[in-house]
N, C-alpha and C. Protein backbone atom coordinates (compact mmCIF):
# COMPACT_ATOMS: atom_id res chain seq x y z
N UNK A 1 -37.80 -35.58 51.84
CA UNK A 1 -36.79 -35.57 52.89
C UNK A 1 -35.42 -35.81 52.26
N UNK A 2 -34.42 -35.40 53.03
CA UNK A 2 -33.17 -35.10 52.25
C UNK A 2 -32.29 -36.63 52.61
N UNK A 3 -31.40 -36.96 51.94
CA UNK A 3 -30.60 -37.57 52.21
C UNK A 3 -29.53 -37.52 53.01
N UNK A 4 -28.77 -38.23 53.35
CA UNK A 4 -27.24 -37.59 54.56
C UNK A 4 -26.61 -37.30 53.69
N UNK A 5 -26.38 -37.96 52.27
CA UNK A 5 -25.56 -37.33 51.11
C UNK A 5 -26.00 -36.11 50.87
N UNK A 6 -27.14 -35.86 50.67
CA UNK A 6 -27.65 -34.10 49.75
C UNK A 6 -27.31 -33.32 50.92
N UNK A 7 -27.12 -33.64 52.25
CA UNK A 7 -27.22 -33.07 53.30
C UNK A 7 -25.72 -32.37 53.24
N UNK A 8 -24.37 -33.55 53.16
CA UNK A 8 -23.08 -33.25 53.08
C UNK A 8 -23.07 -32.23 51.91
N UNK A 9 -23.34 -32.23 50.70
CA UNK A 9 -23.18 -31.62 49.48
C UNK A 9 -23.84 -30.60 49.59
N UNK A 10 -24.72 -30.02 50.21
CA UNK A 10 -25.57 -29.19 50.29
C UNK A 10 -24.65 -28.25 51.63
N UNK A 11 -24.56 -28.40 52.54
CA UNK A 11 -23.41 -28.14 54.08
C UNK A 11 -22.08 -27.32 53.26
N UNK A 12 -21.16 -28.60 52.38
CA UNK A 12 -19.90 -28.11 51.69
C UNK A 12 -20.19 -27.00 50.35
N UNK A 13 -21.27 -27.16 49.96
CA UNK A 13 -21.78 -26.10 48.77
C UNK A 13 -21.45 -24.68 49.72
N UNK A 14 -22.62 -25.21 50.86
CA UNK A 14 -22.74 -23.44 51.44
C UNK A 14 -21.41 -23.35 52.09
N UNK A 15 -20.80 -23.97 52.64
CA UNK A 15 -19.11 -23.47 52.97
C UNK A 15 -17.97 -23.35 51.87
N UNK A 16 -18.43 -23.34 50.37
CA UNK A 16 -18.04 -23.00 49.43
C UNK A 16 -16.18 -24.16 49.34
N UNK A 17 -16.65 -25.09 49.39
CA UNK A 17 -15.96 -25.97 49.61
C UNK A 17 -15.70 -27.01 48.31
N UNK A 18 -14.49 -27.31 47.91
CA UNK A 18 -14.35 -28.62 47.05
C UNK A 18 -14.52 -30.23 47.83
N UNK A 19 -14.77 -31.07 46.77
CA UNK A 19 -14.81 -32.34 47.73
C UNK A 19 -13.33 -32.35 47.89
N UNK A 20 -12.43 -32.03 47.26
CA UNK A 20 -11.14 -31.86 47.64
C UNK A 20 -10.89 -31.67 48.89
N UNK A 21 -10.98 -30.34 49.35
CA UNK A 21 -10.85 -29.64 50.54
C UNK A 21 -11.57 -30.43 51.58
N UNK A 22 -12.97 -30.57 51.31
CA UNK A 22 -13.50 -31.30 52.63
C UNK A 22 -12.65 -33.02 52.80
N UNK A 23 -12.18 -33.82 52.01
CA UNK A 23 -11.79 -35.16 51.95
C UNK A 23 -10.23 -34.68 52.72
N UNK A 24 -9.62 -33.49 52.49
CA UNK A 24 -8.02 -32.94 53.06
C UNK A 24 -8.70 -32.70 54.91
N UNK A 25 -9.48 -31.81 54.85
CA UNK A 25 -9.99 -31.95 56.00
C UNK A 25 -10.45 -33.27 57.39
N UNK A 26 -11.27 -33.75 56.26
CA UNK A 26 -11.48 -35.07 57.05
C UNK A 26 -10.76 -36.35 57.11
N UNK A 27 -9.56 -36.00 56.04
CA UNK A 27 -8.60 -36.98 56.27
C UNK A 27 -9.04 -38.59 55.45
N UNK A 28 -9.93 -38.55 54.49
CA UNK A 28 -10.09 -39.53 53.51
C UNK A 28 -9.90 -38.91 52.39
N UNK A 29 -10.35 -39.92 50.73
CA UNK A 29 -9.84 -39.66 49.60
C UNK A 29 -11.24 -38.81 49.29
N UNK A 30 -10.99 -37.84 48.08
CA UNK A 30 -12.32 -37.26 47.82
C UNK A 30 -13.16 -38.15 47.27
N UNK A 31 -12.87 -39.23 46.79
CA UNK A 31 -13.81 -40.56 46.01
C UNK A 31 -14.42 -40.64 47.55
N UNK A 32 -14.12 -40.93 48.69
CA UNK A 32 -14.94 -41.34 49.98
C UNK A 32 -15.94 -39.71 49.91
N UNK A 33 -15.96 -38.73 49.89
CA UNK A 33 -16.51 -38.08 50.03
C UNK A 33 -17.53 -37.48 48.95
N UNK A 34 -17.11 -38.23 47.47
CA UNK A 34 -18.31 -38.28 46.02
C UNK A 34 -18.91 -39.81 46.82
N UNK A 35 -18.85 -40.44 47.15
CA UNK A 35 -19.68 -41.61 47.61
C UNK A 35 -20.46 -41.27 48.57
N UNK A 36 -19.94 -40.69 49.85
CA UNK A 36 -21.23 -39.89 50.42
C UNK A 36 -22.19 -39.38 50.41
N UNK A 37 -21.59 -38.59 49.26
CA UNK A 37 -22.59 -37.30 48.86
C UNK A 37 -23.65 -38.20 47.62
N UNK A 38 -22.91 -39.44 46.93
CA UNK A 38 -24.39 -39.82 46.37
C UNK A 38 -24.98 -40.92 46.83
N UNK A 39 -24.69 -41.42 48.35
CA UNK A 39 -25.45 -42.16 48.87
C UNK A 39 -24.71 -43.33 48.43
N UNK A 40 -23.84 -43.59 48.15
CA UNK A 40 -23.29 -45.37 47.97
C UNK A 40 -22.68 -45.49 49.29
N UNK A 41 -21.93 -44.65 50.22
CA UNK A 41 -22.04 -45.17 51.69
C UNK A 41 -21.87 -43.91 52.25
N UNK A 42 -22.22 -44.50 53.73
CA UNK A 42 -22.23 -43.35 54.58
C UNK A 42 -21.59 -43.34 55.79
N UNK A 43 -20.62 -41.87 55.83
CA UNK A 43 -19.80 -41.94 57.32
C UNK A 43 -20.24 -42.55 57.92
N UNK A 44 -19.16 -42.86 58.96
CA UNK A 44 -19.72 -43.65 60.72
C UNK A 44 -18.36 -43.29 61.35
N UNK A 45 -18.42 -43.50 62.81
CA UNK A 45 -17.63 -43.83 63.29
C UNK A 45 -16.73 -42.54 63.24
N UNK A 46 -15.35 -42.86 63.58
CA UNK A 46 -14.75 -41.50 63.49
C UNK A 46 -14.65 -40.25 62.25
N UNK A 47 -14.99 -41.09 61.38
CA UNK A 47 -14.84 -40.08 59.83
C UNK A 47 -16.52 -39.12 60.17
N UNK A 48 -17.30 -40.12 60.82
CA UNK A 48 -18.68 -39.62 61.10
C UNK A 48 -18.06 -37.81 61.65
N UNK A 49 -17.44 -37.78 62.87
CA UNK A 49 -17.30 -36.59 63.82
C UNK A 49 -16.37 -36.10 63.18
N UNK A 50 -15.41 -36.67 62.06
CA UNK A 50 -14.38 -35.28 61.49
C UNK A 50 -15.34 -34.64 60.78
N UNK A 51 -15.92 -35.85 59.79
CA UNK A 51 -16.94 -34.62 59.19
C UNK A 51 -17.81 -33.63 59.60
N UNK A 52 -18.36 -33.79 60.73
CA UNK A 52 -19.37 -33.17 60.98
C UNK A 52 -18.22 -31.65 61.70
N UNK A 53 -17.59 -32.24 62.18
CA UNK A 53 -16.95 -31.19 62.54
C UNK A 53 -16.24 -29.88 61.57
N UNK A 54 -15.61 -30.60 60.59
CA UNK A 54 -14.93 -30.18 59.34
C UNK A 54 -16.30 -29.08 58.75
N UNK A 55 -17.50 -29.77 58.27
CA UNK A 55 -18.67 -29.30 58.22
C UNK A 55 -19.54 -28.21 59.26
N UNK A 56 -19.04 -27.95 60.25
CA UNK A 56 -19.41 -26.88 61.66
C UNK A 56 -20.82 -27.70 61.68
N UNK A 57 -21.21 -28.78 61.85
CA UNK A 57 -22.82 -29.00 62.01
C UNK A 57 -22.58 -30.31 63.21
N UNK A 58 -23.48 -30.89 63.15
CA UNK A 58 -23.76 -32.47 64.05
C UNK A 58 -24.00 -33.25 63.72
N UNK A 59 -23.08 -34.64 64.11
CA UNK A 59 -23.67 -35.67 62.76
C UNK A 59 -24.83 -36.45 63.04
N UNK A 60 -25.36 -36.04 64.10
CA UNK A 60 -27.31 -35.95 63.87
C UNK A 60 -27.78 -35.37 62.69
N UNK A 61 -27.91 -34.29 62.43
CA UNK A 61 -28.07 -33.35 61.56
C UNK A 61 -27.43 -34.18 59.97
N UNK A 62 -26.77 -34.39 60.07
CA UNK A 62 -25.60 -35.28 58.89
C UNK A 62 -26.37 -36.41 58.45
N UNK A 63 -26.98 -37.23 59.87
CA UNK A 63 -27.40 -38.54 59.23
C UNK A 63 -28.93 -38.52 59.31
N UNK A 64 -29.32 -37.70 60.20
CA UNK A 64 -31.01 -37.93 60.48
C UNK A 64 -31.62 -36.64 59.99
N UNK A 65 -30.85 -35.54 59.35
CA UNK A 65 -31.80 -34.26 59.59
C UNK A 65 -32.35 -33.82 60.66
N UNK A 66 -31.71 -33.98 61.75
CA UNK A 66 -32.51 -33.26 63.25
C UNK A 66 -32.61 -31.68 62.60
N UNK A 67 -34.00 -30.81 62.65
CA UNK A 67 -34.30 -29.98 62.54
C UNK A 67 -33.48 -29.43 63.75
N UNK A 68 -33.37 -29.52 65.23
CA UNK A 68 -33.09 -29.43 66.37
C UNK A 68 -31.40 -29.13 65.83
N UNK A 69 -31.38 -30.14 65.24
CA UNK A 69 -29.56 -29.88 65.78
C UNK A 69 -28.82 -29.43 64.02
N UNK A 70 -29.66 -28.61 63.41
CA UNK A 70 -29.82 -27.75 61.99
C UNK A 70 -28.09 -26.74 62.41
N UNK A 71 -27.21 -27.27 61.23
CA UNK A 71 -26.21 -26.16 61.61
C UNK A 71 -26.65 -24.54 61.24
N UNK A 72 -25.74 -23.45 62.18
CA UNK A 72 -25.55 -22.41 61.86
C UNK A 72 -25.49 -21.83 60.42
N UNK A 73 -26.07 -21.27 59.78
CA UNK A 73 -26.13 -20.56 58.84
C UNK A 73 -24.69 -19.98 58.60
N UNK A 74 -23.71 -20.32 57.34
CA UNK A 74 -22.46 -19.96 57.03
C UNK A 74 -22.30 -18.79 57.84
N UNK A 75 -22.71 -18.00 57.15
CA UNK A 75 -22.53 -16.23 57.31
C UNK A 75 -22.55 -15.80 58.93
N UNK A 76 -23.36 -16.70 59.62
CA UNK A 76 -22.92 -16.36 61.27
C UNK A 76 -21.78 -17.30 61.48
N UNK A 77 -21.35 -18.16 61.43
CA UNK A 77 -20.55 -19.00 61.80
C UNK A 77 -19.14 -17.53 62.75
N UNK A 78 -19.02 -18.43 63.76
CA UNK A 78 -18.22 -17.01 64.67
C UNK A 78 -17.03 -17.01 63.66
N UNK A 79 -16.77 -15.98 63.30
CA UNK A 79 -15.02 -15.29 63.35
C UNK A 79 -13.68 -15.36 64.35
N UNK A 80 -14.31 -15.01 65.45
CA UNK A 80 -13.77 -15.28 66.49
C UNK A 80 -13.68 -15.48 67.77
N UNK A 81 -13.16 -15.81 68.51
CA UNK A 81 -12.64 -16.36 69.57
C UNK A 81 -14.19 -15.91 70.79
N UNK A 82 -14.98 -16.99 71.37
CA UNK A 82 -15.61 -16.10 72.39
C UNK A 82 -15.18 -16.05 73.73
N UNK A 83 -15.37 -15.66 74.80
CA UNK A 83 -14.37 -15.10 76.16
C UNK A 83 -14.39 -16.17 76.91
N UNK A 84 -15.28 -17.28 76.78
CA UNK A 84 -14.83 -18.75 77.12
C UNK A 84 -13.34 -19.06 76.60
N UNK A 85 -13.66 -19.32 75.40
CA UNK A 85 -12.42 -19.86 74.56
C UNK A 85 -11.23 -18.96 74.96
N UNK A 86 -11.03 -17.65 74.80
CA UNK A 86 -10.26 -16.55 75.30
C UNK A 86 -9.87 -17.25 76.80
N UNK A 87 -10.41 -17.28 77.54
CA UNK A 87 -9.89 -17.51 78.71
C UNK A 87 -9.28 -18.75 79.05
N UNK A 88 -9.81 -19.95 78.29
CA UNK A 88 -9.49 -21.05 78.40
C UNK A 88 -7.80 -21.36 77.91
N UNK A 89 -7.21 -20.61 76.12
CA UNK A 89 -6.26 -20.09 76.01
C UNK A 89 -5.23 -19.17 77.22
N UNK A 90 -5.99 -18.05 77.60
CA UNK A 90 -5.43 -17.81 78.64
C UNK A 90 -4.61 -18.51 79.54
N UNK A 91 -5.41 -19.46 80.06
CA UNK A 91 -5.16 -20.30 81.42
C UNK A 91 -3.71 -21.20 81.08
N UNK A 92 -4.19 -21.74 79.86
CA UNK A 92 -3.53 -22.71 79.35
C UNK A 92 -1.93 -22.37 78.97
N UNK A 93 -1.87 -20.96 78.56
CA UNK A 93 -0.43 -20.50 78.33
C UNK A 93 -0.26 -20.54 79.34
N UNK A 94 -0.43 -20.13 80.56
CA UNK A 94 0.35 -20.22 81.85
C UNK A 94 0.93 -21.70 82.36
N UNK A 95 0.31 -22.51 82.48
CA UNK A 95 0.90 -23.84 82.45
C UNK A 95 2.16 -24.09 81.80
N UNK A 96 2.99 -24.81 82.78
CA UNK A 96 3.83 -25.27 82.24
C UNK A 96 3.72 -26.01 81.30
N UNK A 97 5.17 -26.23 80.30
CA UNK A 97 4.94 -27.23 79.14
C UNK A 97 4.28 -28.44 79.89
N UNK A 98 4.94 -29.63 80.83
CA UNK A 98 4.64 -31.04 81.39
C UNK A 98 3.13 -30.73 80.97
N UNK A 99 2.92 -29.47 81.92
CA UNK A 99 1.36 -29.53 82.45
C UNK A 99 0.37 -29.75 81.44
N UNK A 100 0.78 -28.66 80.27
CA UNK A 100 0.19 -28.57 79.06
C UNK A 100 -0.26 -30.04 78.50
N UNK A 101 1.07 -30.61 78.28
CA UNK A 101 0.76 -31.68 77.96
C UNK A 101 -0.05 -33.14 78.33
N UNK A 102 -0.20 -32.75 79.66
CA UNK A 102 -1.10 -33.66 80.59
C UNK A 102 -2.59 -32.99 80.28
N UNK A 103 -2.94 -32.13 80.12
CA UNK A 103 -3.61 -32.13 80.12
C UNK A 103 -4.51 -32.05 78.50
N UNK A 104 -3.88 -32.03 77.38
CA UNK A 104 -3.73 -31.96 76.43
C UNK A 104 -4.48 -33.38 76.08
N UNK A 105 -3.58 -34.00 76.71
CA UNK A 105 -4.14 -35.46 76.76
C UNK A 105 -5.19 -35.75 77.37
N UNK A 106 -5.33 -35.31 78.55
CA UNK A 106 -6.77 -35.63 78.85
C UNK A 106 -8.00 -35.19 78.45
N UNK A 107 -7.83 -33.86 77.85
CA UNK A 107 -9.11 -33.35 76.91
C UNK A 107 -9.42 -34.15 75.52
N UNK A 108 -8.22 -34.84 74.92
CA UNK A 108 -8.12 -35.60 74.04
C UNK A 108 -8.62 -36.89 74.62
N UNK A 109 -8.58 -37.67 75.40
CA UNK A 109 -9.25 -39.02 76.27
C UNK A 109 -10.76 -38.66 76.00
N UNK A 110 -10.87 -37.47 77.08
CA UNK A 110 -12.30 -37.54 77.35
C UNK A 110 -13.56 -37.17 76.07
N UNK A 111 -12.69 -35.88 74.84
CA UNK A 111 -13.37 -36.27 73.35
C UNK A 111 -13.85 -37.22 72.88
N UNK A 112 -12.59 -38.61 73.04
CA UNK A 112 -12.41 -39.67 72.88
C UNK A 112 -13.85 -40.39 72.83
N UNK A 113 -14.03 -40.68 74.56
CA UNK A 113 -15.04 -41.00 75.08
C UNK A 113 -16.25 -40.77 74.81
N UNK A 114 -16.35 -39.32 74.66
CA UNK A 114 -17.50 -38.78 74.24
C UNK A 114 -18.12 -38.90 73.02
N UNK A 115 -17.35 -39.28 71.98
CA UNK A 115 -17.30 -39.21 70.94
C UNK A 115 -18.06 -41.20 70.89
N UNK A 116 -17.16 -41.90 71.13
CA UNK A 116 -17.57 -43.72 71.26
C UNK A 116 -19.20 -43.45 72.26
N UNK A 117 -19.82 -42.86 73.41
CA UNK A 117 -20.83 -42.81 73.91
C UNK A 117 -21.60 -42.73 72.98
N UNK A 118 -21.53 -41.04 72.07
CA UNK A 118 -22.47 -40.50 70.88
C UNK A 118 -22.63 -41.77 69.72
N UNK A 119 -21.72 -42.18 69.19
CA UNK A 119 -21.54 -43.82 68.20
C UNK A 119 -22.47 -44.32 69.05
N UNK A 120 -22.36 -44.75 69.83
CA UNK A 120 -23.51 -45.84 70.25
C UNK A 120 -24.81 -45.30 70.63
N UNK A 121 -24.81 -43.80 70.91
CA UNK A 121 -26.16 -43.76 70.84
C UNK A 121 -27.08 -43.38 69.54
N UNK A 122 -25.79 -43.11 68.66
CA UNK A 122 -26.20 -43.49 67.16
C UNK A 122 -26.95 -44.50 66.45
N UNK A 123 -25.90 -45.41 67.24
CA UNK A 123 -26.44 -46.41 66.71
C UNK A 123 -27.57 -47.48 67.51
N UNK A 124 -27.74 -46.85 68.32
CA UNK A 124 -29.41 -47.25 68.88
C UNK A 124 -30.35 -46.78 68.30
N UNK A 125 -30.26 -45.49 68.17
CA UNK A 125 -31.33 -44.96 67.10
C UNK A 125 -31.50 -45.41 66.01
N UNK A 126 -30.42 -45.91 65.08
CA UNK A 126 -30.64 -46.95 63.93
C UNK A 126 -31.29 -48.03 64.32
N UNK A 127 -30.77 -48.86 64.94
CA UNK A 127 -31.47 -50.03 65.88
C UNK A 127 -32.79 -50.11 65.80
N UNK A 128 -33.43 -49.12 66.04
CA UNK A 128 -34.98 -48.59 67.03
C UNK A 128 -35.25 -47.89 65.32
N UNK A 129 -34.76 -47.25 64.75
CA UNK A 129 -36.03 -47.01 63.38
C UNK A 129 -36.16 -48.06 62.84
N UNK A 130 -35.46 -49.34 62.71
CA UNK A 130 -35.51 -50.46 61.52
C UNK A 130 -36.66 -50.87 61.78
């Protein structure tokens, strides 16, 4: 079974990635991201969801190997835009600036949120394997 490190290094290999690039991405030093990758520590918390994000995968997948939640294979990863997203852009240019910005913020809140729920149900699952 793989590690969450071989997992990161293995993810940034196939996105043909430096630890450079992924550490610019996720907004730490690349030493935080050679420590990952050999297991001396491991994301959490918000660096947990840049990475995983930065990475196109889930940081289920990141820390547990969920077969279930297995990222997309590079080579499909979308190109572009699907008619959700298209429309959602859409909508959004029409709004006024204020508006934009109200609401800008609130999609940013509720990430927020979503993001501190997922942490803790993270970390129940740690909890419950020990």
């Amino acid at each position: 079974m793989m590690t969450p490190g071989e997992r990161i290094k293995l993810r940034r290999k196939e996105m043909k990635q430096t630890q450079r690039n992924l550490a610019s991405a996720v907004k730490v030093s690349h030493v935080t991201i050679s420590q990952w990758e050999s297991c001396d520590t491991t994301p959490g918390g918000k660096n947990l969801f840049s990475l995983a994000k930065a990475l196109k995968c889930s940081p289920t997948w990141i820390l547990y190997g969920d077969t279930d939640n297995s990222p997309v294979p590079v080579e499909e990863l979308a190109t572009t835009l699907s008619e959700r997203e298209l429309e959602l852009l859409q909508l959004f240019a029409f709004l006024p600036e204020s508006e934009k910005e109200r609401h800008m913020e609130n999609l940013k809140h509720k990430v927020e949120e979503f993001n501190k729920l997922f942490a803790e149900l993270l970390q129940a699952r740690t909890d419950i394997k020990i």
